[in-house]
N, C-alpha and C. Protein backbone atom coordinates (compact mmCIF):
# COMPACT_ATOMS: atom_id res chain seq x y z
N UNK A 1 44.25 -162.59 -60.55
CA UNK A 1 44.10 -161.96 -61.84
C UNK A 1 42.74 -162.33 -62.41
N UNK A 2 42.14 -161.37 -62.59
CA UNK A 2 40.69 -161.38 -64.06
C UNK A 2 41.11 -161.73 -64.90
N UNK A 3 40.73 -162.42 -65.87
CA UNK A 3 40.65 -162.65 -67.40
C UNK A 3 39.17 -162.67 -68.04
N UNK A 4 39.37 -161.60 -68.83
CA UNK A 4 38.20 -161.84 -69.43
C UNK A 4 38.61 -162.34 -70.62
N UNK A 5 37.47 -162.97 -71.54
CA UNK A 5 37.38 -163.10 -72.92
C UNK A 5 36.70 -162.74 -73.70
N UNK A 6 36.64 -162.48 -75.00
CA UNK A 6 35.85 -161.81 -75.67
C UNK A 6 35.68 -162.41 -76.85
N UNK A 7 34.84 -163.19 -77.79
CA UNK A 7 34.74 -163.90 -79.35
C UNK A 7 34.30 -162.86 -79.59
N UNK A 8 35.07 -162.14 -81.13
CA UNK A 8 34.85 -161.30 -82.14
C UNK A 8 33.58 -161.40 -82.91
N UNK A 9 32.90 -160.09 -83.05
CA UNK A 9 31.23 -159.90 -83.91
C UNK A 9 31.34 -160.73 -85.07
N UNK A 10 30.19 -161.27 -85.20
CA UNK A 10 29.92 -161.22 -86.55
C UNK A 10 30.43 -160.79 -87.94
N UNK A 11 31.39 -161.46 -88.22
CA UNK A 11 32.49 -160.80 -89.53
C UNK A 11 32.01 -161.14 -90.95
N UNK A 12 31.99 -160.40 -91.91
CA UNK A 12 31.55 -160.50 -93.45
C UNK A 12 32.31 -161.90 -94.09
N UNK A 13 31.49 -162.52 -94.95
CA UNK A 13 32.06 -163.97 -95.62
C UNK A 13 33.25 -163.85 -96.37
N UNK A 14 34.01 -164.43 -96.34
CA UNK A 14 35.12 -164.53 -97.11
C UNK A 14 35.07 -163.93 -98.67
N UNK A 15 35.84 -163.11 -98.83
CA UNK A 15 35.28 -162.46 -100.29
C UNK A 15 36.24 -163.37 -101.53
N UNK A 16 35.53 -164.01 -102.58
CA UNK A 16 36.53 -164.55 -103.33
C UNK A 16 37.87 -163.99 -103.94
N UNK A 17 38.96 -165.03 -103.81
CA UNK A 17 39.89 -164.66 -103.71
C UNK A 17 40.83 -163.58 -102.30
N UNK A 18 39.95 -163.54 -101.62
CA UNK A 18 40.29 -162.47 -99.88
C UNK A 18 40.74 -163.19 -99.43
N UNK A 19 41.57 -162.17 -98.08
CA UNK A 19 42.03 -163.00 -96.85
C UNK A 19 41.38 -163.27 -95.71
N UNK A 20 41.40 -164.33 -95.23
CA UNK A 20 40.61 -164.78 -94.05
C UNK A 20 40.90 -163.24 -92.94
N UNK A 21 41.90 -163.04 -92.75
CA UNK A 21 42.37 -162.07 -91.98
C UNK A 21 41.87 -160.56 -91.80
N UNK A 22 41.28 -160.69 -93.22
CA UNK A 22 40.69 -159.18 -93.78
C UNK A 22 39.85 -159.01 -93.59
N UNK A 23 38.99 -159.97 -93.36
CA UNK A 23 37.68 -159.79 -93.16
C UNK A 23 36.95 -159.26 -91.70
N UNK A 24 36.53 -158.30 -92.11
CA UNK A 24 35.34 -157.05 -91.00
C UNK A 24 33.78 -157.32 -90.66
N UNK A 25 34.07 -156.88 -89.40
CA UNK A 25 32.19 -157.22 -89.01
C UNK A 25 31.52 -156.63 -90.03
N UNK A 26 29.86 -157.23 -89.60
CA UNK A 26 29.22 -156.42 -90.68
C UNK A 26 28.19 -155.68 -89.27
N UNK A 27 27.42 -155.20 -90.00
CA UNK A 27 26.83 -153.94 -89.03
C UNK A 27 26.33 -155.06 -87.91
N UNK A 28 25.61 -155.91 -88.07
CA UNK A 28 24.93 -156.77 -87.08
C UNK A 28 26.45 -157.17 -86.34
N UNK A 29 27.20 -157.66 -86.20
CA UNK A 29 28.54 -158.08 -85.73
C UNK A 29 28.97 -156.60 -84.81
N UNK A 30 29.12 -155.33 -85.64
CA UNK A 30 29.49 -154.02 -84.99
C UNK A 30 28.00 -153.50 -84.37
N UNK A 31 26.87 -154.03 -84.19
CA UNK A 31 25.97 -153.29 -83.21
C UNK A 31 25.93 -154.52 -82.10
N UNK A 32 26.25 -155.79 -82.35
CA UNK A 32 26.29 -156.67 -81.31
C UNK A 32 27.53 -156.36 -79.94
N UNK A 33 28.58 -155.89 -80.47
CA UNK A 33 29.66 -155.86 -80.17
C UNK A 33 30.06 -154.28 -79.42
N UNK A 34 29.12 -153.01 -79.70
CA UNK A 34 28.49 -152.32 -79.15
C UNK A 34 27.79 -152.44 -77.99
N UNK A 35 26.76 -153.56 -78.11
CA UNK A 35 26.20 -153.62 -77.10
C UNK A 35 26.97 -154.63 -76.00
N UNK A 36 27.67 -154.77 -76.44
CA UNK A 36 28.58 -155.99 -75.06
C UNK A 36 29.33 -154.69 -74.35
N UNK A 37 29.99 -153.74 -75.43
CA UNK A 37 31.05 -152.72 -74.84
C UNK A 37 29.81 -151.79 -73.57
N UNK A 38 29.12 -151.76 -73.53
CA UNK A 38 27.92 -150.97 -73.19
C UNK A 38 27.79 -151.44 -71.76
N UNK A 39 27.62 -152.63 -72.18
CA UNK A 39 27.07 -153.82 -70.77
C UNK A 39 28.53 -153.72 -69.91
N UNK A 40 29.53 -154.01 -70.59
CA UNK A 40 30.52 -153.70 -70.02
C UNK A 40 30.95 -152.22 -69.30
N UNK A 41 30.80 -151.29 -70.24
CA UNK A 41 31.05 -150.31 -69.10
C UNK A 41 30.09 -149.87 -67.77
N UNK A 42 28.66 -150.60 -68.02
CA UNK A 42 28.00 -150.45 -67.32
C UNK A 42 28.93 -151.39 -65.70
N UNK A 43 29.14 -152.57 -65.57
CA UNK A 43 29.93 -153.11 -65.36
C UNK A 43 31.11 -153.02 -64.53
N UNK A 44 32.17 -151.52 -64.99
CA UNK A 44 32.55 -150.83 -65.32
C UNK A 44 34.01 -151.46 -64.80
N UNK A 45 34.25 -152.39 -65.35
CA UNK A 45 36.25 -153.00 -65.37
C UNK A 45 36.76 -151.80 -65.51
N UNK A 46 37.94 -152.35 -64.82
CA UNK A 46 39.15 -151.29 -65.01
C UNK A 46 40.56 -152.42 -65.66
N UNK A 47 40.31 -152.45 -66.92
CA UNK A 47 41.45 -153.33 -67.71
C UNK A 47 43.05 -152.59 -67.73
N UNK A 48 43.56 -153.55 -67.35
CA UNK A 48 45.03 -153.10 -67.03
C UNK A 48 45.59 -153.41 -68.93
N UNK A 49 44.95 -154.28 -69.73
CA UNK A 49 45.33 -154.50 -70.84
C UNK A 49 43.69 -154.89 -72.07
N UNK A 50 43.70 -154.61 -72.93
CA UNK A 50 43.46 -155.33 -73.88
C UNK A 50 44.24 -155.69 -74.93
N UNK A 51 44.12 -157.40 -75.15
CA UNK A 51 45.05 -157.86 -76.01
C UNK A 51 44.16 -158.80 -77.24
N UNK A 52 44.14 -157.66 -78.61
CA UNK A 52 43.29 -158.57 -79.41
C UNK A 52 44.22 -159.72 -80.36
N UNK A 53 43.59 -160.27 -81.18
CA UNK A 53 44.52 -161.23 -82.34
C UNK A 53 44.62 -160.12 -83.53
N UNK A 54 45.40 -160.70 -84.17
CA UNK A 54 45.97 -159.72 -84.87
C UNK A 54 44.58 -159.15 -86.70
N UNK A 55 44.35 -160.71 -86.71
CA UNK A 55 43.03 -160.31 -87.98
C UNK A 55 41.99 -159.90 -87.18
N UNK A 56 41.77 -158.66 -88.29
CA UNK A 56 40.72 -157.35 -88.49
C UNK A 56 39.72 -157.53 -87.43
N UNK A 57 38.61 -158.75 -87.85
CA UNK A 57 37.54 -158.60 -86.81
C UNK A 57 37.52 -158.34 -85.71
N UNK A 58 39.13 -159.20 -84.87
CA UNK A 58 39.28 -159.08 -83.61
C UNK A 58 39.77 -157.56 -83.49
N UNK A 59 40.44 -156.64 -84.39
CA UNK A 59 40.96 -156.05 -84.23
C UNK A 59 39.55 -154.53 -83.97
N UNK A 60 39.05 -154.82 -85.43
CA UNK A 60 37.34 -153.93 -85.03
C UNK A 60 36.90 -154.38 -83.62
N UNK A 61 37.26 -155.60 -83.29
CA UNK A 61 36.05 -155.46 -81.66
C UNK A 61 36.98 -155.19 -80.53
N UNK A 62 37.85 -155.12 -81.02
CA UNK A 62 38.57 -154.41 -79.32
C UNK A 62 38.78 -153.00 -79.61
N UNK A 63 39.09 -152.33 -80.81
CA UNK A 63 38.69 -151.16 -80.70
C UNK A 63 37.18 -150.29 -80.25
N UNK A 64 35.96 -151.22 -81.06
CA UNK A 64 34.65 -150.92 -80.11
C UNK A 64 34.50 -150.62 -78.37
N UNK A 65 35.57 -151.65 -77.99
CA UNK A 65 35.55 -152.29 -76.69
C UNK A 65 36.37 -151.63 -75.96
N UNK A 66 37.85 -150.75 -76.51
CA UNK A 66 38.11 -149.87 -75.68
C UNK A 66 37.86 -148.35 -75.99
N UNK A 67 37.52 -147.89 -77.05
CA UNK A 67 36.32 -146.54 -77.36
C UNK A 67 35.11 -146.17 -76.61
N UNK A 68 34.53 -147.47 -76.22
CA UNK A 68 33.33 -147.27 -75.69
C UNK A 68 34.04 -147.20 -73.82
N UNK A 69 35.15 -147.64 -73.46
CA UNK A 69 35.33 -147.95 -71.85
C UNK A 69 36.55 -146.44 -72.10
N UNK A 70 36.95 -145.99 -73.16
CA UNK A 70 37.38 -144.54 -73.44
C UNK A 70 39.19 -145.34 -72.65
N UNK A 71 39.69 -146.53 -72.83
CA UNK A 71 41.13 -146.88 -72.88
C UNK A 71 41.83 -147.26 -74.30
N UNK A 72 41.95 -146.60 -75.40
CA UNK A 72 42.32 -147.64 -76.35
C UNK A 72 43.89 -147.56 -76.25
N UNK A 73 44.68 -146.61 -75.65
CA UNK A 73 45.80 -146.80 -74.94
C UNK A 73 46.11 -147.68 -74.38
N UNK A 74 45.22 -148.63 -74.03
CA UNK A 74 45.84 -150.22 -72.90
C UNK A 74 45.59 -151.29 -73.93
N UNK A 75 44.94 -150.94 -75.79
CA UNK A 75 45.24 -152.09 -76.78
C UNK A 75 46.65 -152.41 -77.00
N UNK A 76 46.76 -153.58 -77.38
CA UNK A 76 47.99 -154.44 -78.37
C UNK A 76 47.62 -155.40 -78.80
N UNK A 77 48.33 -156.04 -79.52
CA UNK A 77 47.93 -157.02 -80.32
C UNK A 77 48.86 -158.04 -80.12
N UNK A 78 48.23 -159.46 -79.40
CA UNK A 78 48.82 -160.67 -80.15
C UNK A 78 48.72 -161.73 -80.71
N UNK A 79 49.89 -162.21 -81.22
CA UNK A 79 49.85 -163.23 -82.23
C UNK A 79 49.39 -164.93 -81.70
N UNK A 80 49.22 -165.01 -80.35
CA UNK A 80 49.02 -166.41 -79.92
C UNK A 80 47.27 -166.13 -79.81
N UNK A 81 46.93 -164.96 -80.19
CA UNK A 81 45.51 -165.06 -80.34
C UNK A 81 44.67 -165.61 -81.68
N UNK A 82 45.60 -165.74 -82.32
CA UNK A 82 44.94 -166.16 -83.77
C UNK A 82 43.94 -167.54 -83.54
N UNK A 83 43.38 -167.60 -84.75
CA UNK A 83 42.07 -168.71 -85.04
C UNK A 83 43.17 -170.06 -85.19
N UNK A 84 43.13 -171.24 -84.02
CA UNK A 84 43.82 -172.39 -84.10
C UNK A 84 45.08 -172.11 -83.39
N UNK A 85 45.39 -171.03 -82.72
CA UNK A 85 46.34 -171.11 -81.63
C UNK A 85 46.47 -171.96 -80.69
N UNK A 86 47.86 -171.68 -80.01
CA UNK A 86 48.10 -172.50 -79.09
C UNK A 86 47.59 -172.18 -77.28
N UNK A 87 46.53 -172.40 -76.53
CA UNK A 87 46.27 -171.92 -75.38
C UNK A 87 47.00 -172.22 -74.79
N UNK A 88 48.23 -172.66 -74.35
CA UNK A 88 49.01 -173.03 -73.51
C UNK A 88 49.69 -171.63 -73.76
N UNK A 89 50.33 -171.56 -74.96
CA UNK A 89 51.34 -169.87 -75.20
C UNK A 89 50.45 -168.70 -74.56
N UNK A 90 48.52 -168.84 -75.29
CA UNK A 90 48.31 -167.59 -74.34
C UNK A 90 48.48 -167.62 -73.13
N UNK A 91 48.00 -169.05 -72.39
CA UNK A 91 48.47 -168.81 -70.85
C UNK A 91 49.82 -168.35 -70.16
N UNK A 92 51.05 -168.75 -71.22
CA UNK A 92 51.88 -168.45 -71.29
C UNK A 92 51.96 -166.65 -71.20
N UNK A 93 51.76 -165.96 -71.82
CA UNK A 93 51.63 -165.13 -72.16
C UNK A 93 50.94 -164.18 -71.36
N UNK A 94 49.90 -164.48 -71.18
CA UNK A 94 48.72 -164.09 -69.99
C UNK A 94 49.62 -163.86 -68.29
N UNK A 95 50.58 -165.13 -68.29
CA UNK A 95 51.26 -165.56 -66.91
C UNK A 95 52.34 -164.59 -67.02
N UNK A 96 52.85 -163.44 -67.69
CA UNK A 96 53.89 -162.73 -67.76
C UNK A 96 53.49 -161.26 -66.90
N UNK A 97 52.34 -161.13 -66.50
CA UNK A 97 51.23 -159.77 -66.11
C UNK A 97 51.19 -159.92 -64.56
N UNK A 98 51.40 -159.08 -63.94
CA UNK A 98 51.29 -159.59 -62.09
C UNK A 98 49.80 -160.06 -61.76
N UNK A 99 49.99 -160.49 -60.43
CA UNK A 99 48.62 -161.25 -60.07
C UNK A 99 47.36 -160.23 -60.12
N UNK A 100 47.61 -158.73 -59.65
CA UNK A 100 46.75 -157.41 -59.76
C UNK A 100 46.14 -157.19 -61.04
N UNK A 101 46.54 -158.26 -62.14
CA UNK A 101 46.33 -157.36 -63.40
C UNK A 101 44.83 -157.74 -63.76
N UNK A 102 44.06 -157.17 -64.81
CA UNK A 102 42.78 -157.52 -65.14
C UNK A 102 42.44 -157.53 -67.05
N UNK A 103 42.45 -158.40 -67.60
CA UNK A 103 43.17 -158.47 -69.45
C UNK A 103 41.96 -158.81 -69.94
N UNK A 104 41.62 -158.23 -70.46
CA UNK A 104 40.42 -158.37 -71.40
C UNK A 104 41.02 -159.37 -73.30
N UNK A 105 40.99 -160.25 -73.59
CA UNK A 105 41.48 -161.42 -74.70
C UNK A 105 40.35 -160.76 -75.38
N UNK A 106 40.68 -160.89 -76.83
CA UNK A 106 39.55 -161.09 -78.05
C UNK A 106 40.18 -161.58 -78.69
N UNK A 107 39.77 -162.85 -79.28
CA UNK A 107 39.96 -163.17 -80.59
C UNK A 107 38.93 -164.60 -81.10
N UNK A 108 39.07 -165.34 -81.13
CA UNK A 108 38.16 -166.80 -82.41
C UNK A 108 38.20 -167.55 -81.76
N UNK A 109 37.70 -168.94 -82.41
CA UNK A 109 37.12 -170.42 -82.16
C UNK A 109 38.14 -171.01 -83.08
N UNK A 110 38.73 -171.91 -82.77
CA UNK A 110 38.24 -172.55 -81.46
C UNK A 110 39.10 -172.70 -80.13
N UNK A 111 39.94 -171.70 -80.91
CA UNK A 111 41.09 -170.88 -79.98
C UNK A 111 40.52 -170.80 -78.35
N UNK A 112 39.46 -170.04 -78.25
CA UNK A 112 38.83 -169.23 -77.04
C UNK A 112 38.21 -170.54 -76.29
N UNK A 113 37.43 -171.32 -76.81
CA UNK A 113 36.98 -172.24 -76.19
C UNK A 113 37.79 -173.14 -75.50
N UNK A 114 38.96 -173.50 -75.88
CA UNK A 114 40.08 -174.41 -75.47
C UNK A 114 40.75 -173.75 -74.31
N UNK A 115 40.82 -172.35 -74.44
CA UNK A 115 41.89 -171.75 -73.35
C UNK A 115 40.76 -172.18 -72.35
N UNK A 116 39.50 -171.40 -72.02
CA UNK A 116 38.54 -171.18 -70.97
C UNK A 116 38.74 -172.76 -70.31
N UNK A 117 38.33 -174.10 -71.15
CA UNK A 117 38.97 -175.34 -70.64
C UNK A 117 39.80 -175.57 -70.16
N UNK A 118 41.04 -175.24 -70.68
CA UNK A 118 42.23 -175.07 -70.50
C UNK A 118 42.55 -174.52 -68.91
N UNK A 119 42.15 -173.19 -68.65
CA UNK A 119 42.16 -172.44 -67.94
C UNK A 119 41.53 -173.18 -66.35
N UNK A 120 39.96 -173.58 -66.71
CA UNK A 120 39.44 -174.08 -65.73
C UNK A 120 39.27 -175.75 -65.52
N UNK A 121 39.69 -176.20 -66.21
CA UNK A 121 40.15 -177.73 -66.15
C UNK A 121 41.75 -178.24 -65.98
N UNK A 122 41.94 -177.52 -66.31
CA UNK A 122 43.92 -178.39 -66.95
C UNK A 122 43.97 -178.88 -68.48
N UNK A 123 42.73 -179.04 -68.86
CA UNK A 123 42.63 -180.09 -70.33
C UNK A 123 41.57 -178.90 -71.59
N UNK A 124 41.83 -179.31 -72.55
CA UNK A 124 40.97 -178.33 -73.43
C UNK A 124 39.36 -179.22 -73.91
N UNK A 125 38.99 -180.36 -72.87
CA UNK A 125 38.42 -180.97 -73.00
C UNK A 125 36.95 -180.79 -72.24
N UNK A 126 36.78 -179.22 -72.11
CA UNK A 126 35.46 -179.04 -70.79
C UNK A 126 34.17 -178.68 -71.93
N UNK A 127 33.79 -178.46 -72.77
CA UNK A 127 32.92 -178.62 -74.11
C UNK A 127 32.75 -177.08 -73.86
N UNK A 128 33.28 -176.21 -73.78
CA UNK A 128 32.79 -174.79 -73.59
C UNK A 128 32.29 -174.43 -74.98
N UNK A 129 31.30 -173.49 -75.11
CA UNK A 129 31.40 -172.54 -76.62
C UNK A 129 31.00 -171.67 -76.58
N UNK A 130 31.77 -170.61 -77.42
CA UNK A 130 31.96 -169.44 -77.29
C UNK A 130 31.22 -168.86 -78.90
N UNK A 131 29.93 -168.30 -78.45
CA UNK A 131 29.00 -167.64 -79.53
C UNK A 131 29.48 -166.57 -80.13
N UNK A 132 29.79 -165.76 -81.29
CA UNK A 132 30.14 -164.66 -81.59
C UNK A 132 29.74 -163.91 -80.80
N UNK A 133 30.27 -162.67 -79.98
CA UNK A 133 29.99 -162.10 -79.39
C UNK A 133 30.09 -161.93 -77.59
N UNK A 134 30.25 -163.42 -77.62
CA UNK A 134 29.68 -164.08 -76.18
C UNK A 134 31.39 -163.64 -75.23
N UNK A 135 31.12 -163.56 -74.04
CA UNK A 135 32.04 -163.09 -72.82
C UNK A 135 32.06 -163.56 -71.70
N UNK A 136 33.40 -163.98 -71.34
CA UNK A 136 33.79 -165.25 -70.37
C UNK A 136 34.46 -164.06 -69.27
N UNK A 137 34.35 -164.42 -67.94
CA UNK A 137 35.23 -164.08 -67.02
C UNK A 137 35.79 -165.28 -66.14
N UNK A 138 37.07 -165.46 -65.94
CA UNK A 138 37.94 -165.96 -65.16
C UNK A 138 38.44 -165.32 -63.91
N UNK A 139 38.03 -166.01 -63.08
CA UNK A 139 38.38 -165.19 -61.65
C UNK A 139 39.83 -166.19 -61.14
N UNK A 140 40.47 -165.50 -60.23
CA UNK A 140 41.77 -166.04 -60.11
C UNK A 140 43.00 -167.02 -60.81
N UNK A 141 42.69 -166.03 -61.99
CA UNK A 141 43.95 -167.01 -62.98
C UNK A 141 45.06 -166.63 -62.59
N UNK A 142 45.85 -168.07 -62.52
CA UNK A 142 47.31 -168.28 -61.52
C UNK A 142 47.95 -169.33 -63.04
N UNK A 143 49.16 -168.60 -63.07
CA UNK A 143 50.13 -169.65 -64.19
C UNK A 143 51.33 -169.58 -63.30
N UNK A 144 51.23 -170.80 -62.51
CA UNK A 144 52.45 -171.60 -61.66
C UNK A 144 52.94 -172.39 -62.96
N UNK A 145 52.15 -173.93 -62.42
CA UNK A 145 52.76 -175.22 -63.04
C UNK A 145 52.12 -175.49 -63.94
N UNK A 146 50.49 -174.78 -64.20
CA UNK A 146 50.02 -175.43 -65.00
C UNK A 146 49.00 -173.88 -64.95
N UNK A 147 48.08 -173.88 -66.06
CA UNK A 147 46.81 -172.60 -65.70
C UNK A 147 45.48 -173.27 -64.95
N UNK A 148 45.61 -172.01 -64.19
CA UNK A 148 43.95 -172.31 -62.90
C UNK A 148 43.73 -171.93 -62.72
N UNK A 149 42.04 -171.76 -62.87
CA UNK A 149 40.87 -170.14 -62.41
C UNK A 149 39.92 -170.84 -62.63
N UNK A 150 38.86 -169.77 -61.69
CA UNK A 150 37.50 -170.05 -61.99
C UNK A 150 36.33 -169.64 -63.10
N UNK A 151 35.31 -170.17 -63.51
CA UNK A 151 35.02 -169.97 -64.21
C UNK A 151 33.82 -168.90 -63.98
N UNK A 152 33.66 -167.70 -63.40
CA UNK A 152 32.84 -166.91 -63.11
C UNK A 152 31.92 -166.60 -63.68
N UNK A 153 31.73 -166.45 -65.03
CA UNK A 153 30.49 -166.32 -65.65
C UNK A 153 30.82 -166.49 -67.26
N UNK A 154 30.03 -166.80 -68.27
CA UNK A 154 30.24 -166.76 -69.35
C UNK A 154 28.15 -166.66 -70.37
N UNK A 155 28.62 -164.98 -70.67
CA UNK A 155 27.40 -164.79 -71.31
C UNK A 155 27.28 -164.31 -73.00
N UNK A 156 26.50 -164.80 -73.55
CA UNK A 156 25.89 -164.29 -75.28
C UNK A 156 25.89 -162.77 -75.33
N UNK A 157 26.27 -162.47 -76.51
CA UNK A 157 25.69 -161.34 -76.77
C UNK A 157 24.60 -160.66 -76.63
N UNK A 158 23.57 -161.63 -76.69
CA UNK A 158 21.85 -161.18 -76.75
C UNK A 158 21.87 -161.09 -75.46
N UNK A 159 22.52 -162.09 -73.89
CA UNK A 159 21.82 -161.69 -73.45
C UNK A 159 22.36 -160.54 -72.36
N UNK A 160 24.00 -159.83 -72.91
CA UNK A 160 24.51 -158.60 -72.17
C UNK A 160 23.41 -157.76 -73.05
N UNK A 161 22.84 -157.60 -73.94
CA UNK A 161 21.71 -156.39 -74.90
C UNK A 161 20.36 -156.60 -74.28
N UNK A 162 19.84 -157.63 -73.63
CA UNK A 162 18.86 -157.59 -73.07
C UNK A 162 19.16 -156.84 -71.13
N UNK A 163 20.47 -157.34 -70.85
CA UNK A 163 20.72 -156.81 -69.67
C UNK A 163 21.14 -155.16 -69.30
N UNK A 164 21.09 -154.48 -70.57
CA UNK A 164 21.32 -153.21 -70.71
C UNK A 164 20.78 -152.00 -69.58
């Protein structure tokens, strides 16, 4: 199984009195996030799923992300994607999909950074970080006894827009 990952654009500041949840990219966040969908179809995955977190930003960048690859039929949304989740449930979660499958994740920090550890260590302790924007691939993720894959590549936004 592929796994990709995806950290959500650039989202607008908390508006006083707002919900963390509510809050939407701002154009720099939605042209960054453009240009990843771009690089990506160049790319050109064939995602058996995208699964964003449930607040907005993530929710704006996986719609970018399957508009631009023309699947937004293979979105859903879940809840172990939220900001301070548990990576063990997404692996959990992730491990429910046959070995053929290929899942494109979006959602936050420091959520995303912990799974990718998680994923390619056993421990959430590998210092990964995940830049707004930035995109991880996992090559052979297996959820036996524990989660294990490789860590195939993990790139910035700037530099899938320079690779255009």
């Amino acid at each position: 199984m592929d796994v990709f990952i995806l950290r959500h654009g650039k989202a607008e500041d908390a508006k006083p009195g707002g919900r963390d949840a509510d809050r939407q990219l701002t154009k720099k966040g939605r042209d960054d996030i453009l240009a990843v969908a771009l690089w990506l179809a160049a790319e050109d995955p064939e995602f058996d799923l995208i699964a964003a977190s449930p607040l907005a930003r993530a929710q704006e960048t996986a719609t970018i992300v399957a508009d631009v690859l023309e699947v937004p039929e293979k979105m859903a949304t879940w809840k172990e994607l939220v900001p301070g989740g548990d990576p063990d449930a997404v692996c959990r979660e992730i491990g429910r999909y046959p070995d053929n499958t290929a899942i494109l994740l979006v959602g936050h920090e420091p959520l995303l950074s912990s799974l990718i550890s998680r994923m390619i260590s056993g421990d959430a302790c590998a210092g990964i970080v995940m830049t707004k924007g930035s995109l991880a691939k996992i090559r052979n993720y297996s959820y036996t006894e524990r989660p294990s894959g490789e860590l195939h590549w993990l790139l910035t936004a700037k530099q899938m827009a320079l690779r255009k």
